[in-house]
Protein backbone atom coordinates (compact mmCIF):
# COMPACT_ATOMS: atom_id res chain seq x y z
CA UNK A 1 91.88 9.19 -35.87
CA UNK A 2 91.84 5.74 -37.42
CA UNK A 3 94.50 6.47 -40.04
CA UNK A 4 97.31 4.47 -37.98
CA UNK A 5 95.23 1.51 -38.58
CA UNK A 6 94.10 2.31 -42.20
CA UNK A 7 95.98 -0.29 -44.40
CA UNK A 8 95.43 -0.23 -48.45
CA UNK A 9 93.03 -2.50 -49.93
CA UNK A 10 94.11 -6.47 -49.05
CA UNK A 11 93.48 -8.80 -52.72
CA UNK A 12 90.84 -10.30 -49.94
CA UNK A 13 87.76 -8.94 -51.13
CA UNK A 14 85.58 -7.51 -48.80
CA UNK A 15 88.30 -6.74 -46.14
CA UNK A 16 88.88 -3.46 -46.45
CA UNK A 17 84.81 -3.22 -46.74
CA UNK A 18 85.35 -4.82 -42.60
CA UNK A 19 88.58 -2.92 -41.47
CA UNK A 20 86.68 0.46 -41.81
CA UNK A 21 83.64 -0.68 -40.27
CA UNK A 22 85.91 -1.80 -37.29
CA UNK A 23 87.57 1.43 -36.94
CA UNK A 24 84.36 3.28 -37.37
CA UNK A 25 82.20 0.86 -34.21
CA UNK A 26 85.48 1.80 -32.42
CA UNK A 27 85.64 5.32 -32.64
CA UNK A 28 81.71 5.22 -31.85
CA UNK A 29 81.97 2.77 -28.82
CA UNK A 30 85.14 3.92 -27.58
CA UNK A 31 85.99 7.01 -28.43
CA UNK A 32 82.38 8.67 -28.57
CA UNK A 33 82.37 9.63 -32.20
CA UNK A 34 79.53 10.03 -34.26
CA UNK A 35 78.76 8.91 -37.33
CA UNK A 36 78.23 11.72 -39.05
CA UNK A 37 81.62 12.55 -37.99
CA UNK A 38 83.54 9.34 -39.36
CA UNK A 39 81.60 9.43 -42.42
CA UNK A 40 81.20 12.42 -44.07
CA UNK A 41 83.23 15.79 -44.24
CA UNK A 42 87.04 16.74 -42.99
CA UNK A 43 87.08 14.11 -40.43
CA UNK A 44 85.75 11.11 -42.10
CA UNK A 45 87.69 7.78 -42.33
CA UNK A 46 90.17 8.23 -44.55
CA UNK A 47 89.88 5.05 -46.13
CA UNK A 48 86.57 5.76 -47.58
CA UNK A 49 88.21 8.05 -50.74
CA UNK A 50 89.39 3.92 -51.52
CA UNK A 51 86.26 1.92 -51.29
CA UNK A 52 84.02 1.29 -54.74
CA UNK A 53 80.34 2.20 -53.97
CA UNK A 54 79.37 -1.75 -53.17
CA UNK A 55 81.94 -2.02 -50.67
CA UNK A 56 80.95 1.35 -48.97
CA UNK A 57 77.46 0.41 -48.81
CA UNK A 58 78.27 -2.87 -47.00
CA UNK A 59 80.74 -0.56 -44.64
CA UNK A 60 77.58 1.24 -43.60
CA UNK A 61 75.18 -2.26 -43.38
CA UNK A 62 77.95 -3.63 -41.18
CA UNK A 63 78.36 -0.57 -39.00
CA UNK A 64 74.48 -0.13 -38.76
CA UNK A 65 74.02 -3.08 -38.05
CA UNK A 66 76.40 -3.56 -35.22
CA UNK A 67 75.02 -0.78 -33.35
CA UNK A 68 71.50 -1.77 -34.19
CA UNK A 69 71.87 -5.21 -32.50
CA UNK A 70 74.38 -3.93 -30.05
CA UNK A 71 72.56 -5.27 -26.37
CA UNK A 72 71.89 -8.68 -28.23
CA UNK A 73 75.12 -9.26 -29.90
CA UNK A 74 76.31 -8.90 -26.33
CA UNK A 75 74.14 -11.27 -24.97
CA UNK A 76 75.02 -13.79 -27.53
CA UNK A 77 78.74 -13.40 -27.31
CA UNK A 78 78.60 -13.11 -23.42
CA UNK A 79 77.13 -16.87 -23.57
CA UNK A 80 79.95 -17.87 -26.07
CA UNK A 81 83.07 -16.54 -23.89
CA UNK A 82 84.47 -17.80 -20.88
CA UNK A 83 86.10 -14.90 -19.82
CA UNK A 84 83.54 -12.17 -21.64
CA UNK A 85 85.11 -9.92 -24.35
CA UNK A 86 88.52 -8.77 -24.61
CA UNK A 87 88.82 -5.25 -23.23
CA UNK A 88 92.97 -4.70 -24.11
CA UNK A 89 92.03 -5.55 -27.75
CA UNK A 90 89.41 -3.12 -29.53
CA UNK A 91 90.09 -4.87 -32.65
CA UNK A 92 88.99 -8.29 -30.99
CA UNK A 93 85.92 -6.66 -29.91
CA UNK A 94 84.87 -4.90 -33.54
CA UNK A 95 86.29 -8.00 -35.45
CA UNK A 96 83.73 -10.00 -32.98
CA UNK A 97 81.13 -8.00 -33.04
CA UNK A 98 81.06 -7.56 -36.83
CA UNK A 99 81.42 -11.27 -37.60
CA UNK A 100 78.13 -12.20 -35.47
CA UNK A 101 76.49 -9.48 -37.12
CA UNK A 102 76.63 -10.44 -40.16
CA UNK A 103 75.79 -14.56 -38.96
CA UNK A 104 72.53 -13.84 -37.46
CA UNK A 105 71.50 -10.91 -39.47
CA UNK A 106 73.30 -10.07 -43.02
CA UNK A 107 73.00 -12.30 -46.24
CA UNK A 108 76.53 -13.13 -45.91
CA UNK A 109 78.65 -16.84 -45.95
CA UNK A 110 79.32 -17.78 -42.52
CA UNK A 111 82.90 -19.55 -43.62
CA UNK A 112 83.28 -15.87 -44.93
CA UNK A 113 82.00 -13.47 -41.81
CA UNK A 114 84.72 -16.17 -39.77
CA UNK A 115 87.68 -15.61 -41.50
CA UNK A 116 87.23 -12.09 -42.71
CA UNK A 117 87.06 -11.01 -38.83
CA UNK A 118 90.10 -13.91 -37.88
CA UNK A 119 91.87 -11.66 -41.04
CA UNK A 120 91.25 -8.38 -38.69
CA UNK A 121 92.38 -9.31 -35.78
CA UNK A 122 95.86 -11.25 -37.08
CA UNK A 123 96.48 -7.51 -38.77
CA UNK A 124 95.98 -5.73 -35.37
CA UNK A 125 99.27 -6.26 -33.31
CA UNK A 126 97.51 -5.91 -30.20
CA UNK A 127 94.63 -8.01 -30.91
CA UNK A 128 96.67 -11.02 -33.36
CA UNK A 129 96.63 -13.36 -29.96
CA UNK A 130 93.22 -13.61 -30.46
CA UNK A 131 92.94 -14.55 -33.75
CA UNK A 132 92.25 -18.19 -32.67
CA UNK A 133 89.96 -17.39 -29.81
CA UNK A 134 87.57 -14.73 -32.31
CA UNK A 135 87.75 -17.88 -35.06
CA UNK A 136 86.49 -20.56 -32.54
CA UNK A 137 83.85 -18.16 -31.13
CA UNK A 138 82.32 -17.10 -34.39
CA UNK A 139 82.27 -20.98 -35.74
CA UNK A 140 80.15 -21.41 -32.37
CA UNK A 141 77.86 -18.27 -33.16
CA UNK A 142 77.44 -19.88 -36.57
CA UNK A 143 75.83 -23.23 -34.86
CA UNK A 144 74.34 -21.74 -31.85
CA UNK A 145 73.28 -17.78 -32.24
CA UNK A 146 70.59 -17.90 -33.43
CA UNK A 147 69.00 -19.96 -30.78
CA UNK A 148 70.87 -17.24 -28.20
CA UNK A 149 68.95 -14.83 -29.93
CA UNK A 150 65.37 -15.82 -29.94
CA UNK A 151 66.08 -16.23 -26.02
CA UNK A 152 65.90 -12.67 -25.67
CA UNK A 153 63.80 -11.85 -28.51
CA UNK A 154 60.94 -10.08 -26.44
CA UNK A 155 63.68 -7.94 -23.86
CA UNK A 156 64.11 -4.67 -26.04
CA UNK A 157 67.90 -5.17 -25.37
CA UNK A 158 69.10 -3.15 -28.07
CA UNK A 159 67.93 0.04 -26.31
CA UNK A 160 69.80 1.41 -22.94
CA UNK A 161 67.97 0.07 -20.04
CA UNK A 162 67.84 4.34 -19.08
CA UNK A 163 66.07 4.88 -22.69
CA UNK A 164 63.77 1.69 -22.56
CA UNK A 165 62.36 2.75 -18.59
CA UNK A 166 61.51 6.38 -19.86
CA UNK A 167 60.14 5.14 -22.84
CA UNK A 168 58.29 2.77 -20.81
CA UNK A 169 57.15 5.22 -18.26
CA UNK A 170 55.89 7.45 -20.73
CA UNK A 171 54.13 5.73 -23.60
CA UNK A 172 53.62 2.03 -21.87
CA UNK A 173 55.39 -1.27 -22.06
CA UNK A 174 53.40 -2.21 -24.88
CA UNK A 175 54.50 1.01 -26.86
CA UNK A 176 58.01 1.23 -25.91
CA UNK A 177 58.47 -2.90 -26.73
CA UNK A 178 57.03 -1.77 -30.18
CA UNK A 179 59.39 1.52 -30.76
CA UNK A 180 62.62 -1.19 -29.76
CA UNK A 181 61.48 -3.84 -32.10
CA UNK A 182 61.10 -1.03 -34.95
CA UNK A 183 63.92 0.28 -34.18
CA UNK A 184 66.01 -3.28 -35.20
CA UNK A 185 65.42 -2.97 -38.73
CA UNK A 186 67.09 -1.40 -40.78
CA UNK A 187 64.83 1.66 -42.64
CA UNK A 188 63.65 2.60 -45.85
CA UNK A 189 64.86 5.94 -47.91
CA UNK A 190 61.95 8.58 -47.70
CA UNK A 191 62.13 11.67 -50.24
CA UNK A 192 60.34 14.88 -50.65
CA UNK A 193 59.25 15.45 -54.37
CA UNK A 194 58.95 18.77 -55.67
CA UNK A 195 55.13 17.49 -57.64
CA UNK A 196 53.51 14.27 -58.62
CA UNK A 197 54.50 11.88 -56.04
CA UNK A 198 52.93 8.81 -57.55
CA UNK A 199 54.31 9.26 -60.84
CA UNK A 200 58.02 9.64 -58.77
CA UNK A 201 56.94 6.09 -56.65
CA UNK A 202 56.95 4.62 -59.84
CA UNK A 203 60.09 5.85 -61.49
CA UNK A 204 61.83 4.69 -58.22
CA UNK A 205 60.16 1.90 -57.46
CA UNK A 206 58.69 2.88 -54.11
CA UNK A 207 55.50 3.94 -52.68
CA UNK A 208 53.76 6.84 -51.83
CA UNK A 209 52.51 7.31 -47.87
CA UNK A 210 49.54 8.76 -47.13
CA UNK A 211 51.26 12.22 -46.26
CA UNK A 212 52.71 12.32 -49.80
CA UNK A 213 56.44 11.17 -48.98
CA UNK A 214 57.42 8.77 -51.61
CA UNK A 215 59.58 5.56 -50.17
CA UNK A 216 61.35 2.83 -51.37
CA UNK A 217 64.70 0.64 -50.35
CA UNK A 218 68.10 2.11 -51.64
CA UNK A 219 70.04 -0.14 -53.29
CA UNK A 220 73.50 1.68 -54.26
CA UNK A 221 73.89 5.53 -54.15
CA UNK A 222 71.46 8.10 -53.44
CA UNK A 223 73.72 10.41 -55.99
CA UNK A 224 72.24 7.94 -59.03
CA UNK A 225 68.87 7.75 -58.29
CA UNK A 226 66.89 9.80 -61.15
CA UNK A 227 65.75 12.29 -60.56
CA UNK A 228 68.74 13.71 -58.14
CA UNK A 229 70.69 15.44 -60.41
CA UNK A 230 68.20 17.72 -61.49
CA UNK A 231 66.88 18.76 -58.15
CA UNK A 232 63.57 16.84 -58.36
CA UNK A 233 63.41 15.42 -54.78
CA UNK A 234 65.56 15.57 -51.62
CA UNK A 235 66.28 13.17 -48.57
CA UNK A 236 63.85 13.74 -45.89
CA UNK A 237 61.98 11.23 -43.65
CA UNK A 238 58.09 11.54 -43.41
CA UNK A 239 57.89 12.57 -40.25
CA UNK A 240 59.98 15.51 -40.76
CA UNK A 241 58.62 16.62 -43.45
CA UNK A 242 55.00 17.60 -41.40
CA UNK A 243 55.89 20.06 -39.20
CA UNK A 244 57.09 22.82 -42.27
CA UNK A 245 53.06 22.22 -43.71
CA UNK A 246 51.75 22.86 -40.37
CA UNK A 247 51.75 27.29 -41.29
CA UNK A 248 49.33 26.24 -44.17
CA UNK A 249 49.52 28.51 -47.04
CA UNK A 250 52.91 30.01 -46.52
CA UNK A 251 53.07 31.66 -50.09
CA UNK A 252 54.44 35.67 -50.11
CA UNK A 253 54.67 35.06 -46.28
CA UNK A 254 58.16 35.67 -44.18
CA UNK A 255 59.37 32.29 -41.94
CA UNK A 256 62.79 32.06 -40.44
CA UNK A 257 63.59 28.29 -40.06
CA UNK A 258 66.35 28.34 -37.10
CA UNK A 259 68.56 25.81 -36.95
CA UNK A 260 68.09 25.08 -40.43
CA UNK A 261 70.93 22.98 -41.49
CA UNK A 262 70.90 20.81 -43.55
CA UNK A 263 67.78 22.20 -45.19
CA UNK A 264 64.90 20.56 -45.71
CA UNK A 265 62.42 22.27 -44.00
CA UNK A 266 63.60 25.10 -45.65
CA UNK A 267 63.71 23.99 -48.95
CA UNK A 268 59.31 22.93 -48.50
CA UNK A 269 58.55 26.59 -47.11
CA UNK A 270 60.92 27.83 -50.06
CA UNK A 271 59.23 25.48 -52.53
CA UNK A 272 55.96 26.07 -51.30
CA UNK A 273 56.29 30.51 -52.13
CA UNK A 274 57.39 31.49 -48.51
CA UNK A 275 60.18 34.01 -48.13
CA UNK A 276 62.46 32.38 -46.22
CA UNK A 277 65.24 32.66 -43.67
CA UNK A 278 67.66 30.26 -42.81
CA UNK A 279 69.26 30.41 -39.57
CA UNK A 280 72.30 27.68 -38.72
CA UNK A 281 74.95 28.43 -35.70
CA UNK A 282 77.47 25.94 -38.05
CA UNK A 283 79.62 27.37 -41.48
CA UNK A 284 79.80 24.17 -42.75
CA UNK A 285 76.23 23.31 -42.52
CA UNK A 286 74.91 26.37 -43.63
CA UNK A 287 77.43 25.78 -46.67
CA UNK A 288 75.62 22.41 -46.77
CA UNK A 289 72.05 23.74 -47.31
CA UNK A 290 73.21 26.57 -49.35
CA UNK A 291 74.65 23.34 -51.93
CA UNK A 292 71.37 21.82 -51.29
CA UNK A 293 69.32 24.42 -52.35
CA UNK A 294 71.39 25.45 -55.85
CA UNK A 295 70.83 21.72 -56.65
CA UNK A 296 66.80 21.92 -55.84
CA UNK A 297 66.62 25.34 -57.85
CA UNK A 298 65.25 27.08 -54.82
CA UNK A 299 66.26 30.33 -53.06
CA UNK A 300 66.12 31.67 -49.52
CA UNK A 301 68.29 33.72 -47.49
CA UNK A 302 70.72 32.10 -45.34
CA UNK A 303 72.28 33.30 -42.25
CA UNK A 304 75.55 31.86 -40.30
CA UNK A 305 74.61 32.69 -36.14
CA UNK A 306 73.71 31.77 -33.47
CA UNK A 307 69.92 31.60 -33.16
CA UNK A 308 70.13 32.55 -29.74
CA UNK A 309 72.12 35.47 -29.99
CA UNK A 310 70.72 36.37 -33.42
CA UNK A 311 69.00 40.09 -33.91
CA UNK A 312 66.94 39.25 -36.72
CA UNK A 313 65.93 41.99 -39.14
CA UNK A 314 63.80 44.97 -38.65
CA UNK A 315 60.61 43.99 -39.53
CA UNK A 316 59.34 40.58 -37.43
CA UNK A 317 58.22 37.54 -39.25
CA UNK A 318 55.04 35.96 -39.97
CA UNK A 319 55.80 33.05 -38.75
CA UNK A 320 58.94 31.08 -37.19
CA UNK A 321 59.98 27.28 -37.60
CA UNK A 322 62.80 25.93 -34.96
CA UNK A 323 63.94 22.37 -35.46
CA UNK A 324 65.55 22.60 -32.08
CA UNK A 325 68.62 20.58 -31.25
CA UNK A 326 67.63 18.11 -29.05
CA UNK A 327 68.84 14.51 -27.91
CA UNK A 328 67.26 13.03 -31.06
CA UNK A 329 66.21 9.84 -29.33
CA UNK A 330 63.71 9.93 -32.29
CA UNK A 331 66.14 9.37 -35.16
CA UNK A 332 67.91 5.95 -33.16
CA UNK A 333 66.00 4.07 -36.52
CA UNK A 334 68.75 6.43 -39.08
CA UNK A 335 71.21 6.80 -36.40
CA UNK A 336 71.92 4.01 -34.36
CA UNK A 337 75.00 5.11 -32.63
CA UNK A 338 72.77 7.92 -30.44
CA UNK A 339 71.42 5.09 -28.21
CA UNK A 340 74.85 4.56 -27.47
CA UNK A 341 76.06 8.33 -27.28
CA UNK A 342 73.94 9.95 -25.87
CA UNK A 343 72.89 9.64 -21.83
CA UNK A 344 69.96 10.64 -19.86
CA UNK A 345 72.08 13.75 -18.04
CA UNK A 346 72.38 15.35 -21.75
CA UNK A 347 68.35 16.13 -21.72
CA UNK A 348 68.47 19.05 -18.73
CA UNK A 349 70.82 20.94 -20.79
CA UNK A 350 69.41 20.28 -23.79
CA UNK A 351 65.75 20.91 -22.53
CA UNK A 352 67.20 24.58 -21.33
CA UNK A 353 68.21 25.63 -24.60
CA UNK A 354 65.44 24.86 -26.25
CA UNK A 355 63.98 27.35 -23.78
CA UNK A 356 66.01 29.91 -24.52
CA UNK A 357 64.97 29.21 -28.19
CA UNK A 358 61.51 28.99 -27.87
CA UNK A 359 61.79 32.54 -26.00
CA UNK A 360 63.97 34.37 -28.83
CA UNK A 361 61.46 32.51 -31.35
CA UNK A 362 58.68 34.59 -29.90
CA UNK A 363 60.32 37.97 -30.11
CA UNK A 364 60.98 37.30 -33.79
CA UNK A 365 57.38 36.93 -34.52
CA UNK A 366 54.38 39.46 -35.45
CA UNK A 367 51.32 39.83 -33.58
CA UNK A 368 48.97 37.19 -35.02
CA UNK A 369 52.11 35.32 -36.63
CA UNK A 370 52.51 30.94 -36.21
CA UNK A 371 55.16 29.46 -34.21
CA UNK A 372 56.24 26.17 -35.11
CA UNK A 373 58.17 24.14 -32.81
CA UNK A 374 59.43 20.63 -33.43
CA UNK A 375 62.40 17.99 -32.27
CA UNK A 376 63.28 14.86 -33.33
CA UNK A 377 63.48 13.69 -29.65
CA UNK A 378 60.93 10.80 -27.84
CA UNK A 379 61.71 12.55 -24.66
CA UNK A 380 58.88 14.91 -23.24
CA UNK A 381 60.93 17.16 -21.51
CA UNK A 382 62.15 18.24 -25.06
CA UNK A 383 58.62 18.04 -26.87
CA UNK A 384 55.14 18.19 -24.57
CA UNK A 385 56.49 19.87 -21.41
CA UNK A 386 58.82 22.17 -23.43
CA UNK A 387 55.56 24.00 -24.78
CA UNK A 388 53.71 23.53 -21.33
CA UNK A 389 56.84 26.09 -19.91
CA UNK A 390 56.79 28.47 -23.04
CA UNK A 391 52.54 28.51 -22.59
CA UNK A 392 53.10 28.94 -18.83
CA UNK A 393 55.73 31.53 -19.44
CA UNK A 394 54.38 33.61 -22.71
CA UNK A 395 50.87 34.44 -22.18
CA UNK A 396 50.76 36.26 -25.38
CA UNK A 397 50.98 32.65 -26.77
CA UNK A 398 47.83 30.02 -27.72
CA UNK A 399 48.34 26.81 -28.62
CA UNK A 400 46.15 25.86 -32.25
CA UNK A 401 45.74 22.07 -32.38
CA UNK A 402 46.43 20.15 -35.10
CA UNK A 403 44.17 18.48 -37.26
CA UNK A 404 43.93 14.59 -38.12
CA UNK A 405 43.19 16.43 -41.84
CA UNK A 406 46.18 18.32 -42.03
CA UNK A 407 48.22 14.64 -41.52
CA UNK A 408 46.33 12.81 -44.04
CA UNK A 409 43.87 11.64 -41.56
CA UNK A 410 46.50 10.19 -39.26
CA UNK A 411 44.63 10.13 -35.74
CA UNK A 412 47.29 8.20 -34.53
CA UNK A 413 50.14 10.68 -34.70
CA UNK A 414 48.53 13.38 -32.92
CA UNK A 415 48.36 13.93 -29.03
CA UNK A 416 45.37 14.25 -26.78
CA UNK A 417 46.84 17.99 -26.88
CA UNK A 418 46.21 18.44 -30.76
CA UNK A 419 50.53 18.52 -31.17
CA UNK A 420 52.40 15.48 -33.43
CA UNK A 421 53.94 13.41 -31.98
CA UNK A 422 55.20 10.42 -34.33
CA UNK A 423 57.03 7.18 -33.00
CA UNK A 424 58.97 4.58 -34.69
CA UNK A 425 56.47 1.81 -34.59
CA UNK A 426 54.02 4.46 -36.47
CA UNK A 427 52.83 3.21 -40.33
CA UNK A 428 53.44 -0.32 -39.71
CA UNK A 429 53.99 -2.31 -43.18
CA UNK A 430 54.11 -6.06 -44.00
CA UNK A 431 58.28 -5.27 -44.82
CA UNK A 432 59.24 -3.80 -41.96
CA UNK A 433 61.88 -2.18 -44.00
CA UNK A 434 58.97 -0.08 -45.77
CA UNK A 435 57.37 0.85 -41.97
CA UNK A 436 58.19 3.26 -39.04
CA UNK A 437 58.87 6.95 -38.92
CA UNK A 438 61.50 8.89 -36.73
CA UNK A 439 59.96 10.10 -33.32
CA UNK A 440 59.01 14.25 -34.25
CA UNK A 441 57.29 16.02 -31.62
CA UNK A 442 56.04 18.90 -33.07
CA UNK A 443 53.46 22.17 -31.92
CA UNK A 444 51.88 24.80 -33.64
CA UNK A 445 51.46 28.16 -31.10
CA UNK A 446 50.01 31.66 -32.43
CA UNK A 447 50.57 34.91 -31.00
CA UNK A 448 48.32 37.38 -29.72
């Protein structure tokens, strides 16, 4: 944990902001820690209980931004060091990688991104040496980066070279140079809305997609936005909301959503009349949803197991949603820190368990009852040739394409297969910050 490092709020404004984001690209880069981890829940940064809401929002932009821009920042500081960065410091490195972050890409003072990250380092005793060496570096990132960066505007450097030659192998060059340059900005905040999406886009200032999501920019807490006390909308990006409407009309039917957690698939089947069953391996996730549902006003049952190993109740179900885990390569855009987590050895394992769910899936479900199968992964292992096994496997099973109808005429997002399969450079806008969905894969297969 960070905590040794944690030092009350300085009087310097916006330090504090910069110390956490430090610890937090550390624990990510160095001690393989995700996000979710440092930010939210029992092992979260302890230092966030002492930030006001404007300084933990420009925590998160600093931190996002970091790992966003992570191949290019090192590129650009690589060609401003002699001797490369300094690997007996971590602080050196965060304090240097946050300062050109925010020079080439946030709407903050360069005199102030210098001697904020000079500040971190002189308050590190391993790292104070190079307190001069981080302040005459950044002063030179401040005159030259920028030109450092639009060299190597066009190499997709902010993806592992192992992400950006599968990528590249399976959708094209072309594509995969369009998924890495969606991927550098930061995204919008997509919400599901119980009714009347338009008249919610207004309210918050957004827009409504095509497929009904409504989306705007957050600026401050998603806690404050109308509309969330009451139970009106919930978080969910537009791409995962599509595979849940792919069962049609789901009302006074039975669905088990496995591996539910944190709920929002659920709460559309729920919404929509369905009887639902949530399935989540994790306490504290299923404790999530169940907080996320009292708030929406919506009820299902919900069940702490392992999906696997799960019996499932007498009578089978008419139809059976899994949101597998998966490498989620697809949600890089929300989560930066997987491109830098996760490695191309995890998708084998990964790829066999959604196997084993896909199997269990189809003993849960009645004759003539729709399987719905979906990850938020880019990798086909984990999306097209994950339903090629089960087909090959379960001959009981038929594949029934999707229609360009059912996703409000969006040919694009479909496969020559009839499955979705969205990618981040999908729903281009002039903002980039208003474009892109997270890579879903998703299926629809009926049994005989």
């Amino acid at each position: 944990m960070p905590s040794q490092r944690f030092v009350p709020p300085s009087e310097v404004p916006g330090l504090a902001a910069r110390r956490i984001a430090a610890d937090i690209v550390d624990g990510v880069l160095h001690k393989h820690r995700t996000l979710d981890d440092q930010l939210d829940g029992g092992s979260a940064h302890p230092g966030l209980k002492t930030l006001a809401d404007r300084d933990r929002a420009l925590m998160r932009r600093l931190v996002a931004t970091v790992l966003r821009r992570l191949g290019t920042l090192g590129h650009v500081l690589s060609r401003l060091l002699d001797k490369g960065i300094p690997s007996d410091a971590p602080r050196a490195q965060s304090a240097l990688l946050i300062g050109a972050a925010q020079i080439l890409w946030m709407d903050v003072p360069d005199h102030a991104a210098v001697d904020l990250s000079v500040r971190l380092v002189q308050s590190d005793r391993r790292a104070a040496r190079y307190a001069g060496l981080v302040n005459a570096v950044l002063r030179r990132c401040a005159r030259e980066g920028k030109a450092l960066v639009e060299e190597v505007a066009t190499q997709s450097l902010d993806l592992p070279p192992w992400l950006l030659a599968r990528w590249s192998a399976h959708y094209g060059e072309a594509t995969a140079r369009e998924m890495a340059l969606a991927l550098g900005h930061e995204p919008s905040l997509d919400l599901t809305v119980k009714s009347d999406p338009a008249q919610w886009a207004s309210r918050l200032h957004g827009e409504t997609l095509p497929t009904g999501t409504v989306r705007m920019l957050l600026h401050g807490s998603v806690t404050m936005l109308p509309g969330f006390a009451e139970g009106q909308w919930w978080v969910q990006d537009a791409a995962a909301a599509l595979p849940a409407r792919l069962f049609g009309d789901v009302k006074g039917k039975s669905i088990a959503d496995l591996c539910a957690a944190p709920g929002g698939k659920t709460a559309q089947l729920a919404l929509s009349g369905a009887h639902v069953t949530a399935v989540d391996r994790s306490p504290a996730r299923v404790a999530r949803l169940r907080e996320n549902l009292a708030r929406l006003s919506l009820q299902a049952e919900t069940v702490v197991a392992d999906a696997v190993e799960w019996a499932g109740p007498a009578e089978a179900f008419d139809g059976v949603l899994i949101d597998a885990p998966c490498t989620s390569t697809g949600t890089i855009r929300r989560h930066p820190d997987v491109a830098w987590l996760r490695q191309e050895s995890d998708i084998a394992a990964l790829a066999s368990l959604q196997q084993r769910l896909l199997r269990k899936s189809v003993s849960l479900l009645k004759p003539g009852g729709t399987l719905v199968y979906c990850t938020c992964s880019l990798e086909p292992e984990e999306g097209e040739q994950a339903v090629a096994a089960l087909l090959a496997a379960e001959p009981a099973l038929r594949r029934v394409p999707i229609k360009a109808s059912e996703v409000a005429g969006l040919d694009e997002i479909l496969n020559r297969d009839g499955d979705l399969r969205t990618l981040p450079c999908h729903l281009p806008n002039a903002d980039p910050k208003l474009g892109g969905l997270d890579g879903f894969f998703a299926a629809r297969l009926v049994k005989s």
